[in-house]
Each structure stands twice: as structure tokens, then as C-alpha cells.
Protein backbone atom coordinates (compact mmCIF):
# COMPACT_ATOMS: atom_id res chain seq x y z
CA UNK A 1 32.37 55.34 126.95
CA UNK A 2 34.19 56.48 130.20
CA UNK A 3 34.08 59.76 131.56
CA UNK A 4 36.80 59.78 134.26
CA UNK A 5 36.31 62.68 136.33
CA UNK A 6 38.79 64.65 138.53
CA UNK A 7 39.14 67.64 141.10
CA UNK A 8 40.61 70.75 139.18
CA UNK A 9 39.76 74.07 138.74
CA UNK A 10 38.78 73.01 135.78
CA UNK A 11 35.72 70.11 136.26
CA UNK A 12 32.90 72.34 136.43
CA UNK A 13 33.77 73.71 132.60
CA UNK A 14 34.66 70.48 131.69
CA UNK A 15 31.53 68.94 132.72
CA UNK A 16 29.11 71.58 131.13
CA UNK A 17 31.10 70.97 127.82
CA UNK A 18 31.16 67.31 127.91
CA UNK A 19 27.31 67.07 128.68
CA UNK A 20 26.38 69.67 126.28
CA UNK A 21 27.70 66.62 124.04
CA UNK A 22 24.99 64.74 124.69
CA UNK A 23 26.51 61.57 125.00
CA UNK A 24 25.91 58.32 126.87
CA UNK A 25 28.55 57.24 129.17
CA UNK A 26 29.48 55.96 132.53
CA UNK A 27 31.72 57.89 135.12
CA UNK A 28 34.34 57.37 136.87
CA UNK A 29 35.20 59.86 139.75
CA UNK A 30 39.24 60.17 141.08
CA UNK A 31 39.09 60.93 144.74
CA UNK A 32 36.94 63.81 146.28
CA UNK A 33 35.47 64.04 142.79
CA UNK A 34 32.40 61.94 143.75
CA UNK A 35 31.53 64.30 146.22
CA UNK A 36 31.93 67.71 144.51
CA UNK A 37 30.78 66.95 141.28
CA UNK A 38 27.36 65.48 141.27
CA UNK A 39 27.05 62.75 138.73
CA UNK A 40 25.82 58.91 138.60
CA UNK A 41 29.32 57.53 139.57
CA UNK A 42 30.07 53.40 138.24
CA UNK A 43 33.27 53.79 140.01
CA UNK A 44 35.52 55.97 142.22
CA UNK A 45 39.27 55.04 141.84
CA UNK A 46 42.25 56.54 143.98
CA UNK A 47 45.39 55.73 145.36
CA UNK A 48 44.22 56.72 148.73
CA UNK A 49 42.67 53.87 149.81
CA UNK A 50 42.35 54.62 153.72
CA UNK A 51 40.55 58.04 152.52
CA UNK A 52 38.39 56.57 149.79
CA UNK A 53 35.33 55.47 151.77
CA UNK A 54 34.90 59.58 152.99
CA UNK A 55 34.62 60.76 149.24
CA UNK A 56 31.39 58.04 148.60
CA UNK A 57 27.86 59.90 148.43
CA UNK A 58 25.44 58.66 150.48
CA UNK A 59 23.26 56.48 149.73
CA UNK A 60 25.79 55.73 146.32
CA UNK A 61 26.53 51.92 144.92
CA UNK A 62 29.47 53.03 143.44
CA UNK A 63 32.43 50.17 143.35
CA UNK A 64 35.30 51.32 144.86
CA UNK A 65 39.15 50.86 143.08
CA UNK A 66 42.67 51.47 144.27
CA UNK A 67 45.67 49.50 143.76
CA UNK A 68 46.48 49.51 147.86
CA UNK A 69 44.54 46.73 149.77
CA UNK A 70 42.72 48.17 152.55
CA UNK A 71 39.03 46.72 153.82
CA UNK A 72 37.37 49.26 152.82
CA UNK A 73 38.18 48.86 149.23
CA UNK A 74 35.90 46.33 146.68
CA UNK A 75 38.51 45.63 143.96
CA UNK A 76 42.32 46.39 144.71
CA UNK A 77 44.13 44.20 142.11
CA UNK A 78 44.72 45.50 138.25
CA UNK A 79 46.03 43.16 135.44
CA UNK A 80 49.31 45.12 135.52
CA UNK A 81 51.52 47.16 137.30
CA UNK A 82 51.06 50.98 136.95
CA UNK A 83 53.23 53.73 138.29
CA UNK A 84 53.14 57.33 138.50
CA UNK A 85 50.16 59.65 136.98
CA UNK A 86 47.98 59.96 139.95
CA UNK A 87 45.07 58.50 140.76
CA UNK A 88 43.77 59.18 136.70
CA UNK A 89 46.50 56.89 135.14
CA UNK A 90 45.75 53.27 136.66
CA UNK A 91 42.27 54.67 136.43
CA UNK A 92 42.71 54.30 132.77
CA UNK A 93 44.36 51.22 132.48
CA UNK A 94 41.41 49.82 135.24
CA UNK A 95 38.90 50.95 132.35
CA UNK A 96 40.47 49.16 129.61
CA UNK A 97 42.00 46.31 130.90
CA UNK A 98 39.67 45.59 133.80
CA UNK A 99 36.03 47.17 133.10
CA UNK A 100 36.16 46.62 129.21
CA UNK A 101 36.10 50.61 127.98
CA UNK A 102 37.73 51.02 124.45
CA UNK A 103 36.97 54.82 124.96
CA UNK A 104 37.94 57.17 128.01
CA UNK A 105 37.22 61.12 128.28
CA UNK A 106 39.12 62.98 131.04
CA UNK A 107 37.15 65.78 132.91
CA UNK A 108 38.94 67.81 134.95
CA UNK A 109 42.30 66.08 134.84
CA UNK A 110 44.42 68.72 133.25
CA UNK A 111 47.70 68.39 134.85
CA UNK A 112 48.56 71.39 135.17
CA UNK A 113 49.87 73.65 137.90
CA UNK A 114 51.76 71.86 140.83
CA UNK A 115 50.85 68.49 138.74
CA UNK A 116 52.25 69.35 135.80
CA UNK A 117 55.78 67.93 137.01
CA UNK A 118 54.53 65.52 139.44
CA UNK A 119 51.94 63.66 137.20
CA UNK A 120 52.34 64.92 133.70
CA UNK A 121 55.23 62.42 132.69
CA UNK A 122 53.70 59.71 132.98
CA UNK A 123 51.03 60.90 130.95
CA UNK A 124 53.66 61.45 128.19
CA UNK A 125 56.05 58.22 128.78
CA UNK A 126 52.14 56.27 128.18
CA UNK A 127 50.89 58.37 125.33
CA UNK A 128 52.04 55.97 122.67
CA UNK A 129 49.80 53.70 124.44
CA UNK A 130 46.73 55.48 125.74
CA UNK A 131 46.13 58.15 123.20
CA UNK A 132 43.98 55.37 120.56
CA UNK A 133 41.97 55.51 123.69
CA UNK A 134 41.70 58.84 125.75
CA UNK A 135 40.74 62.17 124.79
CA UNK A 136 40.73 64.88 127.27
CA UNK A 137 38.78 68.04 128.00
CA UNK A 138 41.09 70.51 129.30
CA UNK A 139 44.44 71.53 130.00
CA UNK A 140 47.91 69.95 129.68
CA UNK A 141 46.43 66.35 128.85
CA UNK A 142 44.00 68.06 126.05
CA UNK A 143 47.13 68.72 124.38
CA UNK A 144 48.55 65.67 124.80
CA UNK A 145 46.08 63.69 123.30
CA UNK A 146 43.45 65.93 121.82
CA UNK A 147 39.66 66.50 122.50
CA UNK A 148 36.54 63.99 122.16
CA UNK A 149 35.46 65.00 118.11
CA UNK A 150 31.84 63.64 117.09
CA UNK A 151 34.45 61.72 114.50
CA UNK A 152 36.30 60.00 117.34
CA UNK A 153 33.32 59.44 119.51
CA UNK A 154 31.40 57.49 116.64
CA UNK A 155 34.05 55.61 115.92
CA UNK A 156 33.30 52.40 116.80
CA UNK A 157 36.45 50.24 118.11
């Protein structure tokens, strides 16, 4: 299980309620998320990758994504070529093509505001796609593809 975690208003809620779950799962943190949002990051993934290396915590292992190539970056390359959604979408398609998740929870990627037009399309254009896969937590993608239930987080894949 994935927790990808990004830099909205709404992360802080989204965090209480997805640890208030109680389940086990590795995290994935989109940009400045790392830094604001205190968890034990696996990865940080963005498309800024002359920025990324400012949003590691100190004294963090975390592996660093992006598609862009830039020496400050671990991994750069994904099995396919991704476009649009942000940072969160090719973070998706890293977990389940690249790091082997079958399940992905979005916390604090709602999409909504000035994102909602920007981002947001993609989102729907890929839901056929994703939405076996992701669950959200919040906002404009919760109603895309729905929360985490206890039935869909058992579920084994």
C-alpha cells in the first residue's frame, strides 16, 4: 500500500484520517510534501527535478523520482510516457509499474482550486485505468475515484 502524499490545504485532514485507519503502508511525498508533512518518506517524486534535492529532510534516505534527468535525481526513467496531472500522476504510474504497488491512497491531492483545470483532466482521461488502483482522501479526485473502504483495502490483488 502507497500513500502518495501532496501539498494542499487539505494534507493535514487527510493525514489524521488516513492514520486513524491504522494501516501499514509506505509514502510517497510530491514535492515540498516531504518537508511539511512529517512522515517516513520511501520516495519523493516531482517534476521539478532542479528543486527536488531542497524538499529532502535531513538526515532522510528517501529515493528521489522525476521524469527530467538532472544529477541530483536517483531514478529519472519510467516504463512509459506520462503527461499532464502534476507531479501525482507519473507518481502513480512510478508505483505500479516501477515500485510494484497494486494499491495507491492520495493524501492531499485534491485537485481542486487553480488545479482543478490544470491537473484534473488528466486525472479523468486515466480514470478508466487508475481507479482499480487509487482511492483518494479528499477533494475533486475523492470523487473521481472514491475513498479507501476497509472492503477495498483488504482486498487482496
Amino acid at each position: 500500500m502507497l500513500l502518495i502524499v501532496g501539498d494542499s490545504p487539505n494534507t493535514k485532514a487527510d493525514l489524521a484520517t488516513w492514520l486513524a485507519m491504522g494501516v501499514d503502508f509506505d509514502a510517497c511525498g510530491l514535492n515540498r510534501a516531504c518537508l511539511n508533512y512529517p512522515l517516513a518518506y520511501r520516495y519523493l517524486f516531482s517534476f521539478h527535478a532542479d528543486e527536488v534535492r531542497q524538499w529532502v529532510p535531513n538526515g532522510s534516505h528517501v529515493e528521489v523520482w522525476s521524469h527530467h534527468k538532472y544529477p541530483s535525481v536517483n531514478h529519472v526513467k519510467l516504463p512509459i510516457r506520462v503527461s499532464g496531472g502534476g507531479s501525482a500522476v507519473p507518481a502513480i504510474y512510478a508505483a505500479l509499474l516501477k515500485w510494484g504497488y497494486h494499491k495507491i491512497v492520495l493524501a492531499g491531492v485534491p485537485l481542486s482550486g487553480p488545479y482543478k483545470d490544470l491537473f484534473f483532466p488528466s486525472f479523468q482521461r486515466l480514470y478508466r485505468e487508475l481507479s482499480p488502483a487509487v482511492r483518494s482522501l479528499s477533494g475533486n479526485t475523492l470523487d473521481l475515484f472514491g475513498p479507501p473502504t476497509k472492503e477495498w483495502l483488504n482486498d487482496i490483488c
